[in-house]
PDB file of N, CA and C in Angstrom:
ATOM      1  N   UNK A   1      -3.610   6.619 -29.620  1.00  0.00           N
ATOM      2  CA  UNK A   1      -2.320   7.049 -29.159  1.00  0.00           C
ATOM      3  C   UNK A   1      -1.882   6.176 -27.977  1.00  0.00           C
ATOM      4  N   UNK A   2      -0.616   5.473 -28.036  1.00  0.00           N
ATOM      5  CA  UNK A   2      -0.141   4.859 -27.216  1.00  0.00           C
ATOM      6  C   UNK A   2       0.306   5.385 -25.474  1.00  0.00           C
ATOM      7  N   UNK A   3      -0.135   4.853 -24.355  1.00  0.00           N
ATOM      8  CA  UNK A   3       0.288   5.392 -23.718  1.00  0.00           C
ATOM      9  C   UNK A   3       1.996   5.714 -23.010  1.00  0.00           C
ATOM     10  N   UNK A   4       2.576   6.531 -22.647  1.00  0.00           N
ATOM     11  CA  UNK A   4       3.768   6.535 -22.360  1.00  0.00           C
ATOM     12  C   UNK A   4       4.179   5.591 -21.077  1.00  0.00           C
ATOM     13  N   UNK A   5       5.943   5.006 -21.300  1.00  0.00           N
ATOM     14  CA  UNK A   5       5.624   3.987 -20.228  1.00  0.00           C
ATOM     15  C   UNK A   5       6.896   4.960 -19.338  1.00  0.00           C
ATOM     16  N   UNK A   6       6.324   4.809 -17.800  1.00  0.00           N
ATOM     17  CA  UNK A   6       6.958   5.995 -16.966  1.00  0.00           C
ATOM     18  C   UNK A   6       7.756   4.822 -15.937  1.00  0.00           C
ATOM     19  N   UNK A   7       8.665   5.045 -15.408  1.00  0.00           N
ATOM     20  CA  UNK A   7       9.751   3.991 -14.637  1.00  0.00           C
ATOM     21  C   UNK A   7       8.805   4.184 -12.994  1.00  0.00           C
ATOM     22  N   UNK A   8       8.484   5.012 -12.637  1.00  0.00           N
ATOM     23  CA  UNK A   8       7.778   5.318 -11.308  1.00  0.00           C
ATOM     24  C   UNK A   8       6.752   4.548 -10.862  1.00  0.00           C
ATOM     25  N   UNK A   9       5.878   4.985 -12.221  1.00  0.00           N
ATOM     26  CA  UNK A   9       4.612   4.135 -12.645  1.00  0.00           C
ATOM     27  C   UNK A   9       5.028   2.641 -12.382  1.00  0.00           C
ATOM     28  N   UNK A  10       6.036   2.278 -13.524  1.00  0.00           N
ATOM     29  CA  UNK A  10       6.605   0.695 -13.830  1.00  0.00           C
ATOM     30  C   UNK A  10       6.709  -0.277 -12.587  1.00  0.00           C
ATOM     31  N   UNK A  11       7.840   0.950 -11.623  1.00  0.00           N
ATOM     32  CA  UNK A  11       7.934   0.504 -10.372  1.00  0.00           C
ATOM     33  C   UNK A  11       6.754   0.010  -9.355  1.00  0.00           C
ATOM     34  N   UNK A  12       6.314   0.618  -9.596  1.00  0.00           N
ATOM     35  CA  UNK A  12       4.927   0.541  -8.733  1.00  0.00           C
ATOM     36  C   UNK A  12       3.875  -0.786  -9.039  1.00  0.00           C
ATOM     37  N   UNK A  13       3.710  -1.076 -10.294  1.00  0.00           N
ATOM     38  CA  UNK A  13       3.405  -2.077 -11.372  1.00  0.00           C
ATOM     39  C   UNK A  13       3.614  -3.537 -10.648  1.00  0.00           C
ATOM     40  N   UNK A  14       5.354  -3.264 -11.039  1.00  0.00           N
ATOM     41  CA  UNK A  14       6.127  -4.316 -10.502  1.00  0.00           C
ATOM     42  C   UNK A  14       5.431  -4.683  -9.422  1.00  0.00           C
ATOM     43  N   UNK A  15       5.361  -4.387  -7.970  1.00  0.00           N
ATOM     44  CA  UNK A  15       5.241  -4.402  -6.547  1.00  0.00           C
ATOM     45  C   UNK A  15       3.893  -4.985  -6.535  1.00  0.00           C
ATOM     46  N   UNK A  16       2.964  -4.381  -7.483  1.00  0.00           N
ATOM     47  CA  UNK A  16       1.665  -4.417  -7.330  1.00  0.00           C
ATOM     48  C   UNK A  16       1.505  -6.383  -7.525  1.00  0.00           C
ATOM     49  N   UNK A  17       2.306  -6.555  -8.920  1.00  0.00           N
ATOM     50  CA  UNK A  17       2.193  -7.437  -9.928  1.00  0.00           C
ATOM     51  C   UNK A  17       2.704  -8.687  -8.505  1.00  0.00           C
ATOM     52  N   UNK A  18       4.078  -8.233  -7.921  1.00  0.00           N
ATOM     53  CA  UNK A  18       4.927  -9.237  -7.055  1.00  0.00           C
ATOM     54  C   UNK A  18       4.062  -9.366  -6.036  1.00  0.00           C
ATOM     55  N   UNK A  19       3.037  -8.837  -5.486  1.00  0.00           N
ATOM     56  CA  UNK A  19       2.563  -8.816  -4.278  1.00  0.00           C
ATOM     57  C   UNK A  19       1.070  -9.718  -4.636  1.00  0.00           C
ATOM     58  N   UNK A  20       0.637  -9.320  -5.769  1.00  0.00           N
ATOM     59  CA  UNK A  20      -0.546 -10.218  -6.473  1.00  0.00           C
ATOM     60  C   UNK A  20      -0.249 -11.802  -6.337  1.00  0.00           C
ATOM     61  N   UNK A  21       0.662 -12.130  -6.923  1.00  0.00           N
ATOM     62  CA  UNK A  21       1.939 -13.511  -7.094  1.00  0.00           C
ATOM     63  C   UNK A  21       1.886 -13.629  -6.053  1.00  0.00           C
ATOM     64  N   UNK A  22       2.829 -13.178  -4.998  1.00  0.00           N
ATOM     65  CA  UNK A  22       2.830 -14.066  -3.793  1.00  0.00           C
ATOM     66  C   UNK A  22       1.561 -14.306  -3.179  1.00  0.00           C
ATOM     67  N   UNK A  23       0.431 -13.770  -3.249  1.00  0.00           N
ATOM     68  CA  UNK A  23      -0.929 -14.129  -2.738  1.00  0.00           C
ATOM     69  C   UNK A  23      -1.823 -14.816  -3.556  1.00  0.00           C
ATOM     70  N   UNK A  24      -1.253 -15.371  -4.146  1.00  0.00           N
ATOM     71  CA  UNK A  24      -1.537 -16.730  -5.638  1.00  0.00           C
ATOM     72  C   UNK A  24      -3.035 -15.884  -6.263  1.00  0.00           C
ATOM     73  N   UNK A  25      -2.530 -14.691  -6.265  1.00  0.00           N
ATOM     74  CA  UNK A  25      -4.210 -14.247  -6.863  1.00  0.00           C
ATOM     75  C   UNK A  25      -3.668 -13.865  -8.333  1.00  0.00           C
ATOM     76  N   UNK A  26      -4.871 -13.911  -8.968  1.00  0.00           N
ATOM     77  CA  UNK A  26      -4.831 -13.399 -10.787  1.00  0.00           C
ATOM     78  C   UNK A  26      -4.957 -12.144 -10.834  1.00  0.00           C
ATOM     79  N   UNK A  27      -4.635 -11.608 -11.816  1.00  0.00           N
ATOM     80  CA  UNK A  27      -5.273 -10.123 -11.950  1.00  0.00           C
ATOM     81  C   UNK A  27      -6.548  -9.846 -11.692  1.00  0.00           C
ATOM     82  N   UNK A  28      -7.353 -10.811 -12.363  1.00  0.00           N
ATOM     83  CA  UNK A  28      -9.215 -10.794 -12.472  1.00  0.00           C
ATOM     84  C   UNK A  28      -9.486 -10.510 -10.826  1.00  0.00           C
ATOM     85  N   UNK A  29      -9.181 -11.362 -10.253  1.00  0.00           N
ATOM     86  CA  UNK A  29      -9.286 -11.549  -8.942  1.00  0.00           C
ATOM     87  C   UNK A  29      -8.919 -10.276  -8.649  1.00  0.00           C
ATOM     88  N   UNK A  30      -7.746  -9.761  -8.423  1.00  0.00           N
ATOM     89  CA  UNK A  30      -7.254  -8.680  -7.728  1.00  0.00           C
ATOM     90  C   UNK A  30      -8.226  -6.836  -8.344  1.00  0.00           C
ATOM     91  N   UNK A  31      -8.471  -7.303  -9.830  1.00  0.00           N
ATOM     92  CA  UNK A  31      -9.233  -6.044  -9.980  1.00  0.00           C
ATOM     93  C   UNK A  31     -10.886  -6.251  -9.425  1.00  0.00           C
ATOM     94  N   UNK A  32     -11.543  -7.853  -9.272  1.00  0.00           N
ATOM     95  CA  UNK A  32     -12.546  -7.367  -8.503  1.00  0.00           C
ATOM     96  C   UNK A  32     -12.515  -7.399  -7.327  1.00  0.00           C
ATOM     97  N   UNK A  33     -11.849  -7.635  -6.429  1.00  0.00           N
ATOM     98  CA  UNK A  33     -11.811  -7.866  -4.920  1.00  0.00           C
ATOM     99  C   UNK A  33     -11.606  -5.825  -4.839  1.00  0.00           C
ATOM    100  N   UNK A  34     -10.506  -5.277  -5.801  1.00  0.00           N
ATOM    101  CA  UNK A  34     -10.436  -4.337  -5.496  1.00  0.00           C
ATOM    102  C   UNK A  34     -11.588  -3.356  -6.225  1.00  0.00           C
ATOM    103  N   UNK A  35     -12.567  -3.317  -6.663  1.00  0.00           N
ATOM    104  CA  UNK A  35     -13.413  -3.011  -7.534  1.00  0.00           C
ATOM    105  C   UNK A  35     -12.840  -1.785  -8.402  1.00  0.00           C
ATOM    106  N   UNK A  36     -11.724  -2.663  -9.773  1.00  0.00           N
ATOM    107  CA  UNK A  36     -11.782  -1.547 -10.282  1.00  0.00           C
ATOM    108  C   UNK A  36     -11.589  -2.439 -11.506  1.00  0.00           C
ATOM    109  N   UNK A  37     -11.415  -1.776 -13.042  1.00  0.00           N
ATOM    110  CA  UNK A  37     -11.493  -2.272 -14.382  1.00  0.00           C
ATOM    111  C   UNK A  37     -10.407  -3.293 -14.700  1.00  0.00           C
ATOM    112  N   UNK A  38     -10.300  -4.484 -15.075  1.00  0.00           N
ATOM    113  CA  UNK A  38      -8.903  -4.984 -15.855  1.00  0.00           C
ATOM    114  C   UNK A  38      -8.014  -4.432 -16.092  1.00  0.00           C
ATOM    115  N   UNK A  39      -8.768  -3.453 -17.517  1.00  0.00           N
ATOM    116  CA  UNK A  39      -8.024  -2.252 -18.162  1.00  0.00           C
ATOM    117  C   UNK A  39      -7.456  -1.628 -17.437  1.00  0.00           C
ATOM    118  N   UNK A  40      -7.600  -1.320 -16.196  1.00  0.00           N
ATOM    119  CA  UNK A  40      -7.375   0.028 -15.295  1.00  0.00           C
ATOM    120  C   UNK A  40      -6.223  -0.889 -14.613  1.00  0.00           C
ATOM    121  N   UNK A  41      -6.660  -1.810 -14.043  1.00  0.00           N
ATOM    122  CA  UNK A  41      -4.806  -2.932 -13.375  1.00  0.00           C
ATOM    123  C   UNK A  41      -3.988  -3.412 -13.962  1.00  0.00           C
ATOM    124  N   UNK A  42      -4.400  -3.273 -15.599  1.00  0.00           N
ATOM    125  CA  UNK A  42      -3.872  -4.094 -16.150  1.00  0.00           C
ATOM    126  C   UNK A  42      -2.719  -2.818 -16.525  1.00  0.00           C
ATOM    127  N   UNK A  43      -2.817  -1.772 -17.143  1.00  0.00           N
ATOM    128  CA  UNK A  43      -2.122  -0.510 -17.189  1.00  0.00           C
ATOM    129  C   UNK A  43      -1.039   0.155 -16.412  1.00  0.00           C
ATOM    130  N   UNK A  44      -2.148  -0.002 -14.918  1.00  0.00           N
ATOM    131  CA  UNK A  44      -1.454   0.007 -13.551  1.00  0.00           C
ATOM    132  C   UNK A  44      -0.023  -0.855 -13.638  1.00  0.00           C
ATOM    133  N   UNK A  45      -0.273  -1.915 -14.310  1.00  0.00           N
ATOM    134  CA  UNK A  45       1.078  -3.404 -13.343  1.00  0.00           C
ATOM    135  C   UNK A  45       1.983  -3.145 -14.625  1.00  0.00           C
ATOM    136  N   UNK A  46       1.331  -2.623 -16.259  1.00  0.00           N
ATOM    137  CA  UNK A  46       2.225  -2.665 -17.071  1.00  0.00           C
ATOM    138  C   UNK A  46       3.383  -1.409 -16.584  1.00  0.00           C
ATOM    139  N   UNK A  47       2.859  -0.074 -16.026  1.00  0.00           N
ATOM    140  CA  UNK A  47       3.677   0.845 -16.186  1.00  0.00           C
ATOM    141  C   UNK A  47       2.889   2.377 -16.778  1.00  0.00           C
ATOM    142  N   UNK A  48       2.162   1.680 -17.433  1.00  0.00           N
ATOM    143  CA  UNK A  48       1.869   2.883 -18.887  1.00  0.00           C
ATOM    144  C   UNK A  48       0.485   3.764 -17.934  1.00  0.00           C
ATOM    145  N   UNK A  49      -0.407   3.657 -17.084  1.00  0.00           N
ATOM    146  CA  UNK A  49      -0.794   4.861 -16.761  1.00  0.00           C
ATOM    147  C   UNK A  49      -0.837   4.859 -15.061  1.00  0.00           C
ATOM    148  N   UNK A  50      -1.203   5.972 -14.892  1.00  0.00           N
ATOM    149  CA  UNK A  50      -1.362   6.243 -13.268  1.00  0.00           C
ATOM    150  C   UNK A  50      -2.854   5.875 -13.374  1.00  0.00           C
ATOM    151  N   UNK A  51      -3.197   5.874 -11.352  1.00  0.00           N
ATOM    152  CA  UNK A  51      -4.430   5.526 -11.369  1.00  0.00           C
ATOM    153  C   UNK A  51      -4.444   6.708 -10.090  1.00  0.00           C
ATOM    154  N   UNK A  52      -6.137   6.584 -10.002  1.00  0.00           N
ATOM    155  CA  UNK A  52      -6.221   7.706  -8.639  1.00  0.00           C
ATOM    156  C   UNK A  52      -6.135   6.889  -7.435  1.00  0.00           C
ATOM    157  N   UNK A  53      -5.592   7.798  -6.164  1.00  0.00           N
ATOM    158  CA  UNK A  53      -5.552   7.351  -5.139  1.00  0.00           C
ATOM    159  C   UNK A  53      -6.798   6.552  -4.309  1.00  0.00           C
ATOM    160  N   UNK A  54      -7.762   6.398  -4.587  1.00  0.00           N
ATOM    161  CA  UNK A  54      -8.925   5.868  -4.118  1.00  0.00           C
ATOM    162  C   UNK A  54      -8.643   4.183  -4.557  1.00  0.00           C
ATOM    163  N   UNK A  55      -8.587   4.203  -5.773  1.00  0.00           N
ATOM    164  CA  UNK A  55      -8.028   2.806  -6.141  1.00  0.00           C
ATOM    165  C   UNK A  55      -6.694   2.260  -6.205  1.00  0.00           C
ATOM    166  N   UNK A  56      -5.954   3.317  -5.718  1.00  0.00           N
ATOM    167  CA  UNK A  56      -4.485   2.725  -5.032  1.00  0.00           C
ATOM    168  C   UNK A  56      -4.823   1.917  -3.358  1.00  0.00           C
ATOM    169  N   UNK A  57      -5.501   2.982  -2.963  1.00  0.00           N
ATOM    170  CA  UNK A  57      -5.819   2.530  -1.725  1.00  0.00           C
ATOM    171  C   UNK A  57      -6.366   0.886  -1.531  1.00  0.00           C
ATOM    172  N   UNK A  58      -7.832   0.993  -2.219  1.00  0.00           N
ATOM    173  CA  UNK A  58      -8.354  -0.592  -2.423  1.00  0.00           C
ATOM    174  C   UNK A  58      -7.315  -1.560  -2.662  1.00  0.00           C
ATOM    175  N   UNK A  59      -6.495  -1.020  -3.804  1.00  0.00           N
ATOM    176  CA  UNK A  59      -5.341  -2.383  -4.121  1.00  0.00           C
ATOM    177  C   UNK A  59      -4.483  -2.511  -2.822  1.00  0.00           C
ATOM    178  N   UNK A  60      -3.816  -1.765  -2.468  1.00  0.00           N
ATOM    179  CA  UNK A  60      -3.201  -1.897  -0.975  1.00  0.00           C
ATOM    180  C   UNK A  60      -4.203  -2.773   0.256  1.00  0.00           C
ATOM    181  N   UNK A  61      -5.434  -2.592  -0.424  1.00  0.00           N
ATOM    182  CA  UNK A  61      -6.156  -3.050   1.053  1.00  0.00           C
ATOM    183  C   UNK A  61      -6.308  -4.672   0.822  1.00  0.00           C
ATOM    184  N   UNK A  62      -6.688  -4.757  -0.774  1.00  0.00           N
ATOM    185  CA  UNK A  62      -6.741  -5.915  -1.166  1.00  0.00           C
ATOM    186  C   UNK A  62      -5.607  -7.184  -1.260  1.00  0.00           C
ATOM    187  N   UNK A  63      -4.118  -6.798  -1.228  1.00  0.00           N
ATOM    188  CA  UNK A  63      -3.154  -7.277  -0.852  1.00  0.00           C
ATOM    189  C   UNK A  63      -2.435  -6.745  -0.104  1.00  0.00           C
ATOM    190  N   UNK A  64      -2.981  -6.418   1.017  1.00  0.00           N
ATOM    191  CA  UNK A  64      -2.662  -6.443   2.751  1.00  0.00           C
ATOM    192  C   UNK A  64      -1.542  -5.908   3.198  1.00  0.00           C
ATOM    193  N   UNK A  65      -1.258  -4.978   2.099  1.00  0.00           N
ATOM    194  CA  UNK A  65      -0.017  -4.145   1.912  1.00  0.00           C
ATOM    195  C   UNK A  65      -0.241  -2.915   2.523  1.00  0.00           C
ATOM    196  N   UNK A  66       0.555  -1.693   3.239  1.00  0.00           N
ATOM    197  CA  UNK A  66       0.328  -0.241   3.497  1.00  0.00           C
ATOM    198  C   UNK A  66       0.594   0.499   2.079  1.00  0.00           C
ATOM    199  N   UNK A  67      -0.011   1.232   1.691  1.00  0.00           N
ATOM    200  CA  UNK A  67      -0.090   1.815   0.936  1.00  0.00           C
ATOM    201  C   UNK A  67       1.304   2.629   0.534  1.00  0.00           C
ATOM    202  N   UNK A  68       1.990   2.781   1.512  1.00  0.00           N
ATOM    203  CA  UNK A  68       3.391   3.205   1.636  1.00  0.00           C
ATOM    204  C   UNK A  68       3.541   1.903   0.414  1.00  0.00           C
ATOM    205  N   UNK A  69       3.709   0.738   0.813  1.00  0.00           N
ATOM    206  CA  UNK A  69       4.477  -0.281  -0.396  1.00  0.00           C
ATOM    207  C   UNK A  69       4.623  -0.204  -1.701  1.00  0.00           C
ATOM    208  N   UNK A  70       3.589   0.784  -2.598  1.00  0.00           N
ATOM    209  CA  UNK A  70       3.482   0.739  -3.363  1.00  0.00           C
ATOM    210  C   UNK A  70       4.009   2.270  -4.346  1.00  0.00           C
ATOM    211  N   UNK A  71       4.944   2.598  -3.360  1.00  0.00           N
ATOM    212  CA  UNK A  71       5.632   3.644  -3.382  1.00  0.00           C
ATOM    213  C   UNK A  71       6.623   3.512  -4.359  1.00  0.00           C
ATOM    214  N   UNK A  72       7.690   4.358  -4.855  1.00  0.00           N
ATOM    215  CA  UNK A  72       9.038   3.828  -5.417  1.00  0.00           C
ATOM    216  C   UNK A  72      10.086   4.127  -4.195  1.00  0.00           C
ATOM    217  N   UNK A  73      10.812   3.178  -4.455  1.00  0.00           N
ATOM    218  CA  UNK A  73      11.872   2.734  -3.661  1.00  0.00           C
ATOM    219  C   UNK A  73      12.274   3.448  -2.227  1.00  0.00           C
ATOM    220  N   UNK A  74      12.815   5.032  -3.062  1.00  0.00           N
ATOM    221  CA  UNK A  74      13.322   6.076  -2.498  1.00  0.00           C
ATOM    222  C   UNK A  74      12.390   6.295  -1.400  1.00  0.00           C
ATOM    223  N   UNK A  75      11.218   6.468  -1.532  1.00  0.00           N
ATOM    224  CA  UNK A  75      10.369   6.230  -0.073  1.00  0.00           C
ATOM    225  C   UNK A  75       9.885   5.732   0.493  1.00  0.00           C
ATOM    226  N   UNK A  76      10.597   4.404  -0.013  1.00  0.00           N
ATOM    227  CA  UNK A  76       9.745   3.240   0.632  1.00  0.00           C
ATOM    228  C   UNK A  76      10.265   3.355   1.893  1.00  0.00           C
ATOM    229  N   UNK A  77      11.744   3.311   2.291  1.00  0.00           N
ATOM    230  CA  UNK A  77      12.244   3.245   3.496  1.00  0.00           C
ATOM    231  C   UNK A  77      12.031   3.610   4.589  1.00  0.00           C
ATOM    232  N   UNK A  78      11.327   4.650   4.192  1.00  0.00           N
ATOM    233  CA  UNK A  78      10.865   6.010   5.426  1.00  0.00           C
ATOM    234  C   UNK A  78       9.873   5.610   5.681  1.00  0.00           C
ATOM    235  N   UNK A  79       8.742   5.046   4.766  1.00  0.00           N
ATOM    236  CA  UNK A  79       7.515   5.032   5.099  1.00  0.00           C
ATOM    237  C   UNK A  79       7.249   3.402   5.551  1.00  0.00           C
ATOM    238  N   UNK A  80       7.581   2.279   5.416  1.00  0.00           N
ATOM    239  CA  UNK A  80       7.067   1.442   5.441  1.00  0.00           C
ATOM    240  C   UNK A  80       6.891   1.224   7.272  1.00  0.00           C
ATOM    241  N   UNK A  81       5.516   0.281   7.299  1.00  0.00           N
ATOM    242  CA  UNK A  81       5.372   0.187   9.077  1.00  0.00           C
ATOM    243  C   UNK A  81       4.773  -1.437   8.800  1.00  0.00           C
ATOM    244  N   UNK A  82       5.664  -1.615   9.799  1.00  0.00           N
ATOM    245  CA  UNK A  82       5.115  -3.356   9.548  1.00  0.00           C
ATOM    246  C   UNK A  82       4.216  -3.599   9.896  1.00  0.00           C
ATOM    247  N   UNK A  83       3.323  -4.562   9.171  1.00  0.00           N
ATOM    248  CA  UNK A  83       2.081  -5.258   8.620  1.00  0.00           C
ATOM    249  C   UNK A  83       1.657  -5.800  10.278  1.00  0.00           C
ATOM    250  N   UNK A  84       2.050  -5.829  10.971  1.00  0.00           N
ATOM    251  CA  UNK A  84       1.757  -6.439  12.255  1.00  0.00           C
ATOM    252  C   UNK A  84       1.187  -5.235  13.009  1.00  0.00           C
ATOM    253  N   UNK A  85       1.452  -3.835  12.947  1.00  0.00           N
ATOM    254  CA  UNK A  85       0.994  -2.351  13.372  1.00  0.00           C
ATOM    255  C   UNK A  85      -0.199  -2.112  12.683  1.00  0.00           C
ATOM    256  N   UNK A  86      -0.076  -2.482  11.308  1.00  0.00           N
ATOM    257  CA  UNK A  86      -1.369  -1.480  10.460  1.00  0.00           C
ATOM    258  C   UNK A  86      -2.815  -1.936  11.154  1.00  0.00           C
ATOM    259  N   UNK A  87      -3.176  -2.772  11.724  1.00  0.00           N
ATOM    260  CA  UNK A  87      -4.700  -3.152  12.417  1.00  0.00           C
ATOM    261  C   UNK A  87      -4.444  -2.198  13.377  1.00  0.00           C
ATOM    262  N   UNK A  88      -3.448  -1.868  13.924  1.00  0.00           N
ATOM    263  CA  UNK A  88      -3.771  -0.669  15.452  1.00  0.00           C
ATOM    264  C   UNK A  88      -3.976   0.504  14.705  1.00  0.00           C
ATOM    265  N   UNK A  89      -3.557   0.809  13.741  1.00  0.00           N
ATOM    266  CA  UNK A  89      -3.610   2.225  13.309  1.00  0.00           C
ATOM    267  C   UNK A  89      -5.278   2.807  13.397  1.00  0.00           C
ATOM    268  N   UNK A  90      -6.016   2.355  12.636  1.00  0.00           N
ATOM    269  CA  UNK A  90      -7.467   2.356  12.983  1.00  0.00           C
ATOM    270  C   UNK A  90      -7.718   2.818  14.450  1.00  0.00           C
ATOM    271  N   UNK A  91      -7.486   2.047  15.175  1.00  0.00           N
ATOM    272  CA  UNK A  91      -7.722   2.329  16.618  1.00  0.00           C
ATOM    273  C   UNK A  91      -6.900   3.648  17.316  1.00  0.00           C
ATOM    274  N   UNK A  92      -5.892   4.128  17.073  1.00  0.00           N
ATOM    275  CA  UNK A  92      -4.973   4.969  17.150  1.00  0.00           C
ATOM    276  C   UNK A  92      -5.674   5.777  17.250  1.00  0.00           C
ATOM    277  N   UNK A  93      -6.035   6.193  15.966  1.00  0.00           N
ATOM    278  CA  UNK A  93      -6.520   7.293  15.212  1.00  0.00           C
ATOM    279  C   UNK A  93      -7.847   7.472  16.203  1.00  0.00           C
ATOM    280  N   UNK A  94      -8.580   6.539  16.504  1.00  0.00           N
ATOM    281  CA  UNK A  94      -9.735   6.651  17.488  1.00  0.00           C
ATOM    282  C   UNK A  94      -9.556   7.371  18.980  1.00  0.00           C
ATOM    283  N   UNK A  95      -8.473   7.487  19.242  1.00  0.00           N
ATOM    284  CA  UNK A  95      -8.002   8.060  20.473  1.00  0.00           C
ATOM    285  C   UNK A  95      -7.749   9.471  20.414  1.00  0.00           C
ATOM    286  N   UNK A  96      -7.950  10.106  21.688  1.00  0.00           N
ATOM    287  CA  UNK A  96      -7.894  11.542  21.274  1.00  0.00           C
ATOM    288  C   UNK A  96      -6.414  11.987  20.799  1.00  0.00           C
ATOM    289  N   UNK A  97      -6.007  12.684  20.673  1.00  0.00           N
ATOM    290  CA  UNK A  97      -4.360  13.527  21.016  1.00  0.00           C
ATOM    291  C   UNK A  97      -3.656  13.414  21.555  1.00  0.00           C
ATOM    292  N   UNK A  98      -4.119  13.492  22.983  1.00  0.00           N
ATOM    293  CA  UNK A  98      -3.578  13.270  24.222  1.00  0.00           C
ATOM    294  C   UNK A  98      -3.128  11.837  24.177  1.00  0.00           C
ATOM    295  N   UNK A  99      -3.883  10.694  24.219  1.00  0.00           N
ATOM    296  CA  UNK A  99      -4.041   9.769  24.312  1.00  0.00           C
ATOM    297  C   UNK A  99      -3.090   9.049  23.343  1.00  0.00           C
ATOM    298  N   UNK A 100      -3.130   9.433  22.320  1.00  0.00           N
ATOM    299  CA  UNK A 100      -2.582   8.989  21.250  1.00  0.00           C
ATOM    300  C   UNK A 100      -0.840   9.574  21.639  1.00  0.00           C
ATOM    301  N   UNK A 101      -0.941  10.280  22.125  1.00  0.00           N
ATOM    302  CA  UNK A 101       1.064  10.710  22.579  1.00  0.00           C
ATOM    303  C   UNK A 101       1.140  10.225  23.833  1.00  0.00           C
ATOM    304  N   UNK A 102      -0.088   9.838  24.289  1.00  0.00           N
ATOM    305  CA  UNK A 102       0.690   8.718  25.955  1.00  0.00           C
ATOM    306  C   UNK A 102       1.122   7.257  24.967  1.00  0.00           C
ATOM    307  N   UNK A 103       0.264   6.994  24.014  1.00  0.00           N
ATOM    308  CA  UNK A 103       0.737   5.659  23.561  1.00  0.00           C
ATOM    309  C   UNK A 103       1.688   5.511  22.778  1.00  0.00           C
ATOM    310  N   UNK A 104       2.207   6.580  22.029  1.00  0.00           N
ATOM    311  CA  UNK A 104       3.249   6.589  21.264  1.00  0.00           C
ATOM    312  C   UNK A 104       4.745   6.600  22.222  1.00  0.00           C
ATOM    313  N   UNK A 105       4.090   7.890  23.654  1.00  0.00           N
ATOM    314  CA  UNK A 105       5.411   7.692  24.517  1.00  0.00           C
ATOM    315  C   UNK A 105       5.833   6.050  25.176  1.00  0.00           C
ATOM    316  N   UNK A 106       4.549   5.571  25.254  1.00  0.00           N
ATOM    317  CA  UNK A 106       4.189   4.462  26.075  1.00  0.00           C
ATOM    318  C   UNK A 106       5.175   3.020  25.107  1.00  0.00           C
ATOM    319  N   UNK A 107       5.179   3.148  24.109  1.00  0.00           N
ATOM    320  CA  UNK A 107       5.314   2.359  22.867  1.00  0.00           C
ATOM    321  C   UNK A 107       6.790   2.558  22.776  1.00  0.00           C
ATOM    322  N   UNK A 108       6.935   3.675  22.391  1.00  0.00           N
ATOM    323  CA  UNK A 108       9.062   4.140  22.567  1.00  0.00           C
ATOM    324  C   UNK A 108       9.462   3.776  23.864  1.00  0.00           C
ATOM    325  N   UNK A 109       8.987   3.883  25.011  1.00  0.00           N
ATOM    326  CA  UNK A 109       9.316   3.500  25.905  1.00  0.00           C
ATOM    327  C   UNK A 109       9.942   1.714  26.585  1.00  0.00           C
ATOM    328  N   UNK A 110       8.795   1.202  25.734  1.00  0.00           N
ATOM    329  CA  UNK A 110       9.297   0.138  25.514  1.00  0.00           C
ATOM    330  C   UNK A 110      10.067  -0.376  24.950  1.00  0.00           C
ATOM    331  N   UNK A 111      10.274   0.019  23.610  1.00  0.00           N
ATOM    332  CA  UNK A 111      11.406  -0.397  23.167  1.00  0.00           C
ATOM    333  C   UNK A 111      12.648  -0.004  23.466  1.00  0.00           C
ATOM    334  N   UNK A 112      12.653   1.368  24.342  1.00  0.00           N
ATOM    335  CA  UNK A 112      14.024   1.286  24.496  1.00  0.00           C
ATOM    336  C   UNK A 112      14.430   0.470  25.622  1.00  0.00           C
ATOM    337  N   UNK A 113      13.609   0.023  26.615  1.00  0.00           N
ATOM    338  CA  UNK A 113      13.791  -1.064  27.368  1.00  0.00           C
ATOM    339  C   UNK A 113      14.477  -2.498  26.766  1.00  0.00           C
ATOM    340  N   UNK A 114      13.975  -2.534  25.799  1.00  0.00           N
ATOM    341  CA  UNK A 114      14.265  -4.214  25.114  1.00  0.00           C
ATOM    342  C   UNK A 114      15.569  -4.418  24.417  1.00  0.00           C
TER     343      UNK A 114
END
């Protein structure tokens, strides 16, 4: 039985497929760097199935993308954080609460200066 091809899915495909391309990598490449099946990226980039979030994640990590990117459209806007932030996030997250809302105030603060 053929699988169904879903526009969400497709979308997502696309991004995956455009983001592979600009990082001159092959599929082969991109499913082992991300350790997951051909079959399984190859499905992924056509459209025709979903994959689980564990190996969404790897592919995002593997082309240096936030995982937000691989979103459809409609939320991409909201979510995307530029590629120059995502290495602090790690560290962020390492900070307590507190800490983490002095730097966020600390961070708005600046920009509204600029």
């Amino acid at each position: 039985m053929a699988k169904e091809y879903n526009p969400q899915l497709a979308e997502m495909g696309t991004k995956i497929v455009a983001r592979r391309e600009e990082l001159g990598m092959t599929a082969t490449e991109l499913s082992i760097y991300a350790d997951i099946s051909t079959v399984t990226l190859s499905s992924a980039e056509s459209g025709h199935s979903a994959i689980g979030t564990d190996k969404l994640i790897r592919i995002a990590d593997v082309l240096k993308v936030p995982l937000s990117y691989l979103q459809p459209g409609k939320l991409e806007k909201y979510s995307e954080i530029p590629s120059e932030l995502i290495p602090l996030l790690p560290k962020l997250k390492k900070k307590s609460p507190e800490e983490q809302r002095k730097l966020i105030q600390m961070f708005a603060s600046m920009i509204d200066i600029m």
